[in-house]
C-alpha atoms as a PDB file:
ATOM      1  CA  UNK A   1      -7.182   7.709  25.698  1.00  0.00           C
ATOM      2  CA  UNK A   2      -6.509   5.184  28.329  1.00  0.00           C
ATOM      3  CA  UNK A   3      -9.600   2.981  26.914  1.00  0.00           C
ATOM      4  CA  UNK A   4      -8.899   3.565  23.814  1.00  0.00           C
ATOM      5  CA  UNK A   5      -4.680   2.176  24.073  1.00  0.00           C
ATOM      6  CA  UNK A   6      -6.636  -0.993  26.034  1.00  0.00           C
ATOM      7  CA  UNK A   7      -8.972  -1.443  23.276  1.00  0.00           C
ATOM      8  CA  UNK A   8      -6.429  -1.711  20.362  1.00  0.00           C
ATOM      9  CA  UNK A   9      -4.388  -4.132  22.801  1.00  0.00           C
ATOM     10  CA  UNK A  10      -7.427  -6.492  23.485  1.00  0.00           C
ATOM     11  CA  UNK A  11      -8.255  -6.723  19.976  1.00  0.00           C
ATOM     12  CA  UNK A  12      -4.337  -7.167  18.766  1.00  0.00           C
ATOM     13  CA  UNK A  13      -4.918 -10.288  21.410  1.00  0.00           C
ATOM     14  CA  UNK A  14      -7.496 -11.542  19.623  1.00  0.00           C
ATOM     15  CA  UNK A  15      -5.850 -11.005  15.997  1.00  0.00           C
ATOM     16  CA  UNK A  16      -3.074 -13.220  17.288  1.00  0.00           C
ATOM     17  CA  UNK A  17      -5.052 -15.488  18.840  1.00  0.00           C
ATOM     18  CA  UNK A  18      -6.294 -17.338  16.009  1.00  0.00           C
ATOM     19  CA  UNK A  19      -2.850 -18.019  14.420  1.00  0.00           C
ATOM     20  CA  UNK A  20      -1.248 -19.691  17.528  1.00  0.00           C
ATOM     21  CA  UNK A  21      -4.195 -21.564  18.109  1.00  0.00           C
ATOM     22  CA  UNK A  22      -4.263 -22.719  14.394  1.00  0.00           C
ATOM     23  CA  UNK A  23      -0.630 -24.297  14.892  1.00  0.00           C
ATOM     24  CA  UNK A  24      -2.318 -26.601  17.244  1.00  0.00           C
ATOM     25  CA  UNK A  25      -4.075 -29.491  16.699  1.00  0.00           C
ATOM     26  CA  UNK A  26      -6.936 -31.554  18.297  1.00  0.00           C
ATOM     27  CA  UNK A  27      -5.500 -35.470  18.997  1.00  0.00           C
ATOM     28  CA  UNK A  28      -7.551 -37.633  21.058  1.00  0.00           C
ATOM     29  CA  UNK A  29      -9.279 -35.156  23.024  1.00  0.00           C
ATOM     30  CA  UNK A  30      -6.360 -33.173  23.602  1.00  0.00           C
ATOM     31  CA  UNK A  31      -4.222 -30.411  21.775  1.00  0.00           C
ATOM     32  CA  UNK A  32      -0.983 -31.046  20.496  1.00  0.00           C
ATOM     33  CA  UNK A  33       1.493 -28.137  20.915  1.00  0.00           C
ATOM     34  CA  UNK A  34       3.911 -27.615  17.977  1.00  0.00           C
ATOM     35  CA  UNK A  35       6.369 -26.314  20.875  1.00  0.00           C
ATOM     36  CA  UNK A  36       6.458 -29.490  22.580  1.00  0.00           C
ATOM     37  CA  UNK A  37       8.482 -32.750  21.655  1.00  0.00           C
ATOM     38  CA  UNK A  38       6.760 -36.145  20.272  1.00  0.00           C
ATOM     39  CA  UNK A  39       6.379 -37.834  23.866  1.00  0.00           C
ATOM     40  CA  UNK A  40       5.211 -34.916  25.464  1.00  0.00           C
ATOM     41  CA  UNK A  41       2.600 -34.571  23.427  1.00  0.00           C
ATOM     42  CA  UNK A  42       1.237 -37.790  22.744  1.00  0.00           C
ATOM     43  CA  UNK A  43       1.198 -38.575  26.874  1.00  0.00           C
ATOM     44  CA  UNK A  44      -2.000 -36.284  26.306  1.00  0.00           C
ATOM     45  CA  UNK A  45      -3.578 -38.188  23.808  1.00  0.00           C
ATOM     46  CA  UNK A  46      -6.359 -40.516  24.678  1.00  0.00           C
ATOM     47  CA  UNK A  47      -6.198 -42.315  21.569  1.00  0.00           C
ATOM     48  CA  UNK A  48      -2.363 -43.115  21.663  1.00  0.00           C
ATOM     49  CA  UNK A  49      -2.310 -44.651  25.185  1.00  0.00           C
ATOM     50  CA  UNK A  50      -1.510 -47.984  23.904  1.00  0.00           C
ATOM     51  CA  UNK A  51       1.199 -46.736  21.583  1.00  0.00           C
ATOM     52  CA  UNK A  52       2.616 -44.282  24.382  1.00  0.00           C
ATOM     53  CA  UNK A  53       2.693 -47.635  26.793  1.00  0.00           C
ATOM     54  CA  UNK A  54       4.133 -49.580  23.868  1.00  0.00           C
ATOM     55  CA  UNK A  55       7.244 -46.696  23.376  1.00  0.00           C
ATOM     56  CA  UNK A  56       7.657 -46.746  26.949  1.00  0.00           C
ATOM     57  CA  UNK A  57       7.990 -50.899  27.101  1.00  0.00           C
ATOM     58  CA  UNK A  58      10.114 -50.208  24.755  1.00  0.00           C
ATOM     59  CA  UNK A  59      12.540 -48.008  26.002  1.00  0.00           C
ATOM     60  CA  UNK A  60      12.081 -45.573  23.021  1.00  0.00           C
ATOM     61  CA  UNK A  61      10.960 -42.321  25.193  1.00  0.00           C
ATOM     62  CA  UNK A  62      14.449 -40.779  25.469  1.00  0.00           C
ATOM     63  CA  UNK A  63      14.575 -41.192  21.271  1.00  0.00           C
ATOM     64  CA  UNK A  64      11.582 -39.700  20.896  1.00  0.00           C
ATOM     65  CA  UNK A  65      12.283 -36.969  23.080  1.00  0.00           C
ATOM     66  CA  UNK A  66      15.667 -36.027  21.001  1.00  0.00           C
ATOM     67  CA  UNK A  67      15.893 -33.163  18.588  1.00  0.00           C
ATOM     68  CA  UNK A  68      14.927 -35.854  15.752  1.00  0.00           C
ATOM     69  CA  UNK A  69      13.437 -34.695  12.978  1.00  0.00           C
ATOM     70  CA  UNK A  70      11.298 -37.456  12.990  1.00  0.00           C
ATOM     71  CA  UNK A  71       7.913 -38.366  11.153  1.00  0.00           C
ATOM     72  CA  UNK A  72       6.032 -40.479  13.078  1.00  0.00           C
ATOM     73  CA  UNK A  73       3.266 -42.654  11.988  1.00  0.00           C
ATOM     74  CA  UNK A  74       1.064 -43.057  15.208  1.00  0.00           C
ATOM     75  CA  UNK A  75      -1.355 -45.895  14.900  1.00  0.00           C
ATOM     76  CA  UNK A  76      -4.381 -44.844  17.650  1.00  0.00           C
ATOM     77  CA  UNK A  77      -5.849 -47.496  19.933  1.00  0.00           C
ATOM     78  CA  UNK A  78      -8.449 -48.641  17.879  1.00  0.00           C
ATOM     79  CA  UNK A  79      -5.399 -49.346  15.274  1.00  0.00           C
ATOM     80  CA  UNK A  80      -3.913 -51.326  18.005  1.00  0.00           C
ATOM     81  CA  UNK A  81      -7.485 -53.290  19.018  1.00  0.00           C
ATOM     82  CA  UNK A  82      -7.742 -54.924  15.479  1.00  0.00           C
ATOM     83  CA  UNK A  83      -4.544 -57.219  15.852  1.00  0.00           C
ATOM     84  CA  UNK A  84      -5.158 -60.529  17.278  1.00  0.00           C
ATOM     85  CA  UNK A  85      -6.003 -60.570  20.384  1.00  0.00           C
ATOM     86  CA  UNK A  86      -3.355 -60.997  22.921  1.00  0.00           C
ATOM     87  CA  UNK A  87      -0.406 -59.609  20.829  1.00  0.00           C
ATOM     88  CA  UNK A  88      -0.233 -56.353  22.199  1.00  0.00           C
ATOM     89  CA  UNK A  89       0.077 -58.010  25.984  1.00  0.00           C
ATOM     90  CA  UNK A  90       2.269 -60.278  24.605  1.00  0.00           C
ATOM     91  CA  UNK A  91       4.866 -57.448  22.942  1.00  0.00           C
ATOM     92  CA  UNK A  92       5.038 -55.502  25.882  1.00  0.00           C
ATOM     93  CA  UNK A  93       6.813 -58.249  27.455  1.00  0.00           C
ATOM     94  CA  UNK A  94      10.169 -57.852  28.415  1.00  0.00           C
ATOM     95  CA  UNK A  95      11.060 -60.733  26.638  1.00  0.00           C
ATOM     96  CA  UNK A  96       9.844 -58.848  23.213  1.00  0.00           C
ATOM     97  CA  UNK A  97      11.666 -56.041  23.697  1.00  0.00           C
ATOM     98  CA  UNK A  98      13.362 -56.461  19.999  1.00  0.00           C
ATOM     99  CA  UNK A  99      10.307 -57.481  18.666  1.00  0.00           C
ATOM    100  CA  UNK A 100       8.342 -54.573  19.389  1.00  0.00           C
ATOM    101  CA  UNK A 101      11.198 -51.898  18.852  1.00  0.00           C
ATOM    102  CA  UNK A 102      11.537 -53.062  15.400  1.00  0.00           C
ATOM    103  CA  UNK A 103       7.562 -52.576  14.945  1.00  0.00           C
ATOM    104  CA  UNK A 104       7.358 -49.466  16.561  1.00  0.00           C
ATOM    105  CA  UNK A 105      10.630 -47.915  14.748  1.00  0.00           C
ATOM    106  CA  UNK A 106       8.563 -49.106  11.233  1.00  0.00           C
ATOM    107  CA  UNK A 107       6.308 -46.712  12.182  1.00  0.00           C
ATOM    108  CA  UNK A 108       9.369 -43.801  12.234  1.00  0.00           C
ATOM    109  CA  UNK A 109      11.165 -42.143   9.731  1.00  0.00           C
ATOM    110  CA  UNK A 110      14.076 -39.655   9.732  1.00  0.00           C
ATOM    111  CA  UNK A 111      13.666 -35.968   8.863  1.00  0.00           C
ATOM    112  CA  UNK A 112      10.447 -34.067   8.796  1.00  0.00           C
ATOM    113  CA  UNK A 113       7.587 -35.050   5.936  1.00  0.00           C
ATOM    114  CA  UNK A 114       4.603 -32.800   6.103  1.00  0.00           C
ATOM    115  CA  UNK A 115       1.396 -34.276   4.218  1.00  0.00           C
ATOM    116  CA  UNK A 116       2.225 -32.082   1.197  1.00  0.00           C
ATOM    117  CA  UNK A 117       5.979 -33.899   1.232  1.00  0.00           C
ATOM    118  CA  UNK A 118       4.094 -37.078   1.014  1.00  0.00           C
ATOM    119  CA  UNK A 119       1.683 -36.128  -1.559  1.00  0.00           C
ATOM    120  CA  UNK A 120       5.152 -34.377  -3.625  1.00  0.00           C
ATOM    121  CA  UNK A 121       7.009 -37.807  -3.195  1.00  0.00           C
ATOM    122  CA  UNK A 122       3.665 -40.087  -4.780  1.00  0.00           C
ATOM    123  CA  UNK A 123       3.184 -37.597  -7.599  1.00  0.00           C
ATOM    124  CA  UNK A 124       7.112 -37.346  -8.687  1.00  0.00           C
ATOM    125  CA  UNK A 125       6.911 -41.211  -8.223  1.00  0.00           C
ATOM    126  CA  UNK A 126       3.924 -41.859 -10.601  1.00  0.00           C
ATOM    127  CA  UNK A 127       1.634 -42.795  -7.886  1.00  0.00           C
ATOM    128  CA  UNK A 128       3.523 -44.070  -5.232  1.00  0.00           C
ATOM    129  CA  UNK A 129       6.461 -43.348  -3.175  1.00  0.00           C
ATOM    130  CA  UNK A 130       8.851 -45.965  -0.645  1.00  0.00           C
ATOM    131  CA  UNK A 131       9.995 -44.102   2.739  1.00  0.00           C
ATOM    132  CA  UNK A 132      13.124 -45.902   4.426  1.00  0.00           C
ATOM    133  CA  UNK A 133      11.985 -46.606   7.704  1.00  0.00           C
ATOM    134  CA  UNK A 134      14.576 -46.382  11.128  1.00  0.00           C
ATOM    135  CA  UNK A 135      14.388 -49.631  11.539  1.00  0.00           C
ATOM    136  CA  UNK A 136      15.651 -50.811   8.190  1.00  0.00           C
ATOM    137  CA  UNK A 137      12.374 -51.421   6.383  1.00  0.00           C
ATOM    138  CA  UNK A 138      10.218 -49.983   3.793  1.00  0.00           C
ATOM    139  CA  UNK A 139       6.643 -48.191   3.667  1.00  0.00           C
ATOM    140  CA  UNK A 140       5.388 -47.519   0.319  1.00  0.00           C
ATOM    141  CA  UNK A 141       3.229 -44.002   0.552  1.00  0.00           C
ATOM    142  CA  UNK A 142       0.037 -44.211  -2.564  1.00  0.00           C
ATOM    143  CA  UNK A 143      -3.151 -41.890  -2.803  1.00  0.00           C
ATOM    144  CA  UNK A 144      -6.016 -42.651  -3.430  1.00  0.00           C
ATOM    145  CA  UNK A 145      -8.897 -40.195  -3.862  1.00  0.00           C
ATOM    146  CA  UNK A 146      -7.842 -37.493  -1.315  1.00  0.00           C
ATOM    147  CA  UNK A 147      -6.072 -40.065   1.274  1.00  0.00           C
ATOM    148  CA  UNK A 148      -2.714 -40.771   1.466  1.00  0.00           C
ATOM    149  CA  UNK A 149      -2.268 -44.456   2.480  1.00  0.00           C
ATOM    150  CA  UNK A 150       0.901 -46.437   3.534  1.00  0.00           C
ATOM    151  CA  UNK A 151       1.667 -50.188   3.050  1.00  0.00           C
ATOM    152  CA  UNK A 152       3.672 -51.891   4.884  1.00  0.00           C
ATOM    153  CA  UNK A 153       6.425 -54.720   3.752  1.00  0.00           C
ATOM    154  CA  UNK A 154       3.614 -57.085   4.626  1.00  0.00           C
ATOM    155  CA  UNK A 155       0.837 -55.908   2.486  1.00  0.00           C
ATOM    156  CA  UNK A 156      -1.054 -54.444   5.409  1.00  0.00           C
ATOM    157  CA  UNK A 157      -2.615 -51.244   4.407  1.00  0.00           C
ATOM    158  CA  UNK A 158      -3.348 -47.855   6.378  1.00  0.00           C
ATOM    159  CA  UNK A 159      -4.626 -44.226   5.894  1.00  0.00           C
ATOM    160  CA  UNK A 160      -3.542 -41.211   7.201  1.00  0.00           C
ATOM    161  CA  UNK A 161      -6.820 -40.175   9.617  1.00  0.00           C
ATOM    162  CA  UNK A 162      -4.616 -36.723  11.030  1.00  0.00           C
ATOM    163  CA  UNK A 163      -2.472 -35.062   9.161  1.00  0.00           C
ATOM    164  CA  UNK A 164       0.522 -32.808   9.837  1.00  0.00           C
ATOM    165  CA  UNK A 165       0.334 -32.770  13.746  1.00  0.00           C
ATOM    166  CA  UNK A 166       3.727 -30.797  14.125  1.00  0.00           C
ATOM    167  CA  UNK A 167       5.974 -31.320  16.965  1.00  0.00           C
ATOM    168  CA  UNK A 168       9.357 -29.692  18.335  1.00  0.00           C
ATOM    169  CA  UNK A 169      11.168 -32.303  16.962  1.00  0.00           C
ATOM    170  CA  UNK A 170       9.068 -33.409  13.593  1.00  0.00           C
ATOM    171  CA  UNK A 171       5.752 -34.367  12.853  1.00  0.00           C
ATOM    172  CA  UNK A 172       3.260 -37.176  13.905  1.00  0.00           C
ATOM    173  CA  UNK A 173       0.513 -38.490  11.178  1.00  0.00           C
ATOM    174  CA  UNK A 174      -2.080 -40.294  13.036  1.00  0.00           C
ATOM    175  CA  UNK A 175      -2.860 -43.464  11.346  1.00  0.00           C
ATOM    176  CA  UNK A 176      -6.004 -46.360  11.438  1.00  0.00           C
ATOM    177  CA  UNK A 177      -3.654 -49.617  11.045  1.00  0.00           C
ATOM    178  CA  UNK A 178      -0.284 -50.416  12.697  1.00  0.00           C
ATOM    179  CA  UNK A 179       1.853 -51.574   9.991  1.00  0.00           C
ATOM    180  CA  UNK A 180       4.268 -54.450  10.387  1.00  0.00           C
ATOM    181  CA  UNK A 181       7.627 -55.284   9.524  1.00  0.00           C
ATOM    182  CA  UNK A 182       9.051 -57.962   7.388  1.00  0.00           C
END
């Protein structure tokens, strides 16, 4: 009886299993806990290191740490590598401090949008949807094919590469450009 009560609990373990690990998600070599906040995930991420130093130059960690919601558009390294060369050194600076808040806030917007939000906000829109930005700007959402792509006030153009990587406090959509400001 004994062995049979530790049976039915081992394999309830391994019914649940699956689910919580299915709220996670895989981020640059690391998974992202829905039951941890924005920063404390993406510390883990190998592929958001410049971004993560770029919120901390910043001074954007305690924000990002806040209940929020916020939807986060989190441009990876390689996102960061194909600006000019020198740019990123150079907005770190102190001395850009305004600069680079405004870009990185472009890259956040209030409240909570899931992939499927994005995808209801193009459709009702004919096509293509505009998202007001924290900082004051505009990204225009489109699909095309199965890929949701943003375009910044600029022109600049990016794709959503992860999807729906839910947070405590909203929801981070990893993304293969770093989209600029007017």
């Amino acid at each position: 009886m004994k062995k049979l009560i530790i049976a039915a609990i081992a394999l309830a373990t391994f019914a649940v299993a699956p689910k919580a690990n299915a709220q996670t998600k895989m981020v640059g070599g690391a998974e992202m806990y829905p039951t941890k906040n924005i920063v404390e995930n993406a510390v883990n991420s190998k592929d958001h290191t410049t971004l993560v130093a770029a919120v901390k130059a910043a001074g954007l960690v305690e924000t990002l740490e806040s209940a929020g919601p916020f939807t986060v558009f989190a441009p990876t390294n390689e996102a960061f590598n194909k600006l000019p060369a020198g740019t990123v050194d150079n907005l770190v600076k102190p001395e850009n401090k305004a600069t680079l808040t405004k870009i990185l806030t472009y890259h956040v917007v209030a409240g909570k949008l899931s992939a499927a939000d994005l995808w209801a906000k193009v459709k009702a829109g004919m096509g293509k949807a505009e998202l007001n930005t924290v900082s004051g700007g505009k990204l225009t959402v489109m699909a095309k094919g199965k890929k949701l792509y943003l375009v910044d006030e600029k022109g600049g153009k990016s794709w959503i590469t992860i999807a729906d990587v839910n947070q405590s406090n909203g929801v981070i959509h990893v993304v293969n450009a770093v989209l600029m400001p007017k």
